[in-house]
Protein backbone atom coordinates (compact mmCIF):
# COMPACT_ATOMS: atom_id res chain seq x y z
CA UNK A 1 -96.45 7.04 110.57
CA UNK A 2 -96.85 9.28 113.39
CA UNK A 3 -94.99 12.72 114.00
CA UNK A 4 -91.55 12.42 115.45
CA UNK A 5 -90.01 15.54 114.84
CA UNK A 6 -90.61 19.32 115.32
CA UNK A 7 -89.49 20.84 111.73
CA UNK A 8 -89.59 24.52 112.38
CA UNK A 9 -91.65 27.42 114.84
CA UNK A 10 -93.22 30.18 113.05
CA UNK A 11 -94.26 33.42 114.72
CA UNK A 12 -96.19 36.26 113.57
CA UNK A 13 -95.08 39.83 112.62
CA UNK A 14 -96.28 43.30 110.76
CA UNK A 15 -95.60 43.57 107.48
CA UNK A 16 -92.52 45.33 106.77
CA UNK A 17 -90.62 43.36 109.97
CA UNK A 18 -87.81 41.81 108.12
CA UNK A 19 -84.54 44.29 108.98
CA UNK A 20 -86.08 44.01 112.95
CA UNK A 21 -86.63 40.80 112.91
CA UNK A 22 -82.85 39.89 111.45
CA UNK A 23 -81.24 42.52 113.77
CA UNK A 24 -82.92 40.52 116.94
CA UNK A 25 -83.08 37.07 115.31
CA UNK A 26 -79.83 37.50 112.95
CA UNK A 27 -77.80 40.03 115.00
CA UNK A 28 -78.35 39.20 118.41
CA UNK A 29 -79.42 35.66 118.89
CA UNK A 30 -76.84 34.18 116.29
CA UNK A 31 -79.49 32.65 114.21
CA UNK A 32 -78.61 32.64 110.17
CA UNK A 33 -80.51 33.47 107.70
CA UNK A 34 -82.16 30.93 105.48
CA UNK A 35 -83.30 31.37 102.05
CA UNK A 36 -87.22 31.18 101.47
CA UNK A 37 -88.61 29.20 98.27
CA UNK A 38 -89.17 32.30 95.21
CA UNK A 39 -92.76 31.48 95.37
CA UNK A 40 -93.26 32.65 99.12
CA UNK A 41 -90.95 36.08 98.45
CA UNK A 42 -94.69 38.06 97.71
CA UNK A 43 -96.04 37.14 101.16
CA UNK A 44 -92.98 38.60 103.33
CA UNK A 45 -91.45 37.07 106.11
CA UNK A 46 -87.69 36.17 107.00
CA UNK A 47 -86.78 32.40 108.37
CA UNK A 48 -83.71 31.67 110.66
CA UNK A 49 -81.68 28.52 111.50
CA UNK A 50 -78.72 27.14 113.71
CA UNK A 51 -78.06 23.30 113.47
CA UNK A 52 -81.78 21.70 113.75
CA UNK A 53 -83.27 24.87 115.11
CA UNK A 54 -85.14 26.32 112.25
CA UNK A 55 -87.68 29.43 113.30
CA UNK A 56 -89.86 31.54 110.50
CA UNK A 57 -91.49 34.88 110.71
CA UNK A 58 -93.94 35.65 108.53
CA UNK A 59 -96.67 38.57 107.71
CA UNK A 60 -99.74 38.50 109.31
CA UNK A 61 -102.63 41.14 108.60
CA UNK A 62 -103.82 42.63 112.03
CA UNK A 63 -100.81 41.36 113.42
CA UNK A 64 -100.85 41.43 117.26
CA UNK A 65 -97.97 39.57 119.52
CA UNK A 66 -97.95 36.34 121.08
CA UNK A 67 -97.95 36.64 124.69
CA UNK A 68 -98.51 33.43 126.10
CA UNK A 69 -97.69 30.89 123.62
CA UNK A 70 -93.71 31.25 122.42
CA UNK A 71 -91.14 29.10 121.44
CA UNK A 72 -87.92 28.09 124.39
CA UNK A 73 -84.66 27.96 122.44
CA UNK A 74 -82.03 26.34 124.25
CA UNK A 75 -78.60 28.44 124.52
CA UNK A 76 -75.16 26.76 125.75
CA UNK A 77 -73.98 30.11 127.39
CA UNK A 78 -77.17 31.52 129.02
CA UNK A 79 -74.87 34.27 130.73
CA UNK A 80 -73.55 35.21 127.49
CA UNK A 81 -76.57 35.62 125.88
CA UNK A 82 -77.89 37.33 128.39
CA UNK A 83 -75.44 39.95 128.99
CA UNK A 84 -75.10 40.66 125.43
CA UNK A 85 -79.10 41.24 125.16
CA UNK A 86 -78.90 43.33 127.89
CA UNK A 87 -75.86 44.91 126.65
CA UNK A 88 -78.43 45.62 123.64
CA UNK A 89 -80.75 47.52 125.61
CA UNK A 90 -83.21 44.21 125.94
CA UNK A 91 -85.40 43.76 128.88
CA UNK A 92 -84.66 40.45 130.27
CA UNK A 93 -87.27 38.46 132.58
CA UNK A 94 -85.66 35.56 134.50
CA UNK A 95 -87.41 33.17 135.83
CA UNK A 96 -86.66 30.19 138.57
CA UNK A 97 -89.68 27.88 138.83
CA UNK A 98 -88.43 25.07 136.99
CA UNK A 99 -85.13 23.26 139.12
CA UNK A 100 -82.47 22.44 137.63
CA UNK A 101 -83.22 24.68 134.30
CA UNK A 102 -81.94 28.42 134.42
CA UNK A 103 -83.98 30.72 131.90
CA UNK A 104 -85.23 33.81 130.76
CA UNK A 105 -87.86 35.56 128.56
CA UNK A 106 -87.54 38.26 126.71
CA UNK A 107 -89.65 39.68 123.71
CA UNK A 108 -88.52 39.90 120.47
CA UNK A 109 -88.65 43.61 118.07
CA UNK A 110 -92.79 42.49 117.18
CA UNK A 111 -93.44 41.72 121.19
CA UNK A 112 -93.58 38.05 120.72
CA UNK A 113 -92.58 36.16 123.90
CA UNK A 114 -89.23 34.25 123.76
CA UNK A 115 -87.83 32.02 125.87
CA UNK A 116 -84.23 31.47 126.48
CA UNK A 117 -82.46 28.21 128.62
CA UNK A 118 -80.31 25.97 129.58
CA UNK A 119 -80.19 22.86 131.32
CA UNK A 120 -83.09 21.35 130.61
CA UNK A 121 -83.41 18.09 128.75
């Protein structure tokens, strides 16, 4: 009866976002694509997923990034990821307040915040 599962993360992006947001989403994090129903093609958008991770971007009007709020995607090779974001030319922020989790943010092509870890539970 009550919710016991997270089924997907959607984040906002301008209109016209789709080839940035699969070279960054697609391309870089390892995400694949996932087709959208026909009836939501008109609105724009793009949606990703790797095992139970599913993530969506879709088309907001005045779009404007999410600074604070952002979704933490855990990665089995944190070093891996982050050299080949960096190798990418992708500003990476890492941060050590949490023990025993290692992580990093970084902002995706629209400015949304994402974060990036391992080790967490």
């Amino acid at each position: 009866m009550f919710p016991h599962a997270l089924h997907h993360v959607q984040l906002a992006m301008p209109a016209g976002g789709e080839d940035a947001g699969r070279a960054f989403y697609r391309d870089l994090l390892g995400l694949e694509e996932e087709a959208r129903p026909e009836a939501l093609d008109a609105r724009g958008g793009v949606w990703f997923y790797r095992g139970e991770l599913r993530l969506h971007l879709g088309v907001e009007e005045g779009f404007r990034p999410a600074r604070k709020a952002h979704p933490a995607l855990m990665v089995a090779d944190l070093d891996a990821l982050a050299e080949r974001l960096e190798r990418a030319g992708c500003a990476l922020v890492w941060d050590e307040a949490i023990p025993q989790v290692r992580r990093f943010f970084i902002d995706d092509p629209f400015g949304n915040r994402i974060e990036l870890m391992e080790g967490a539970r």
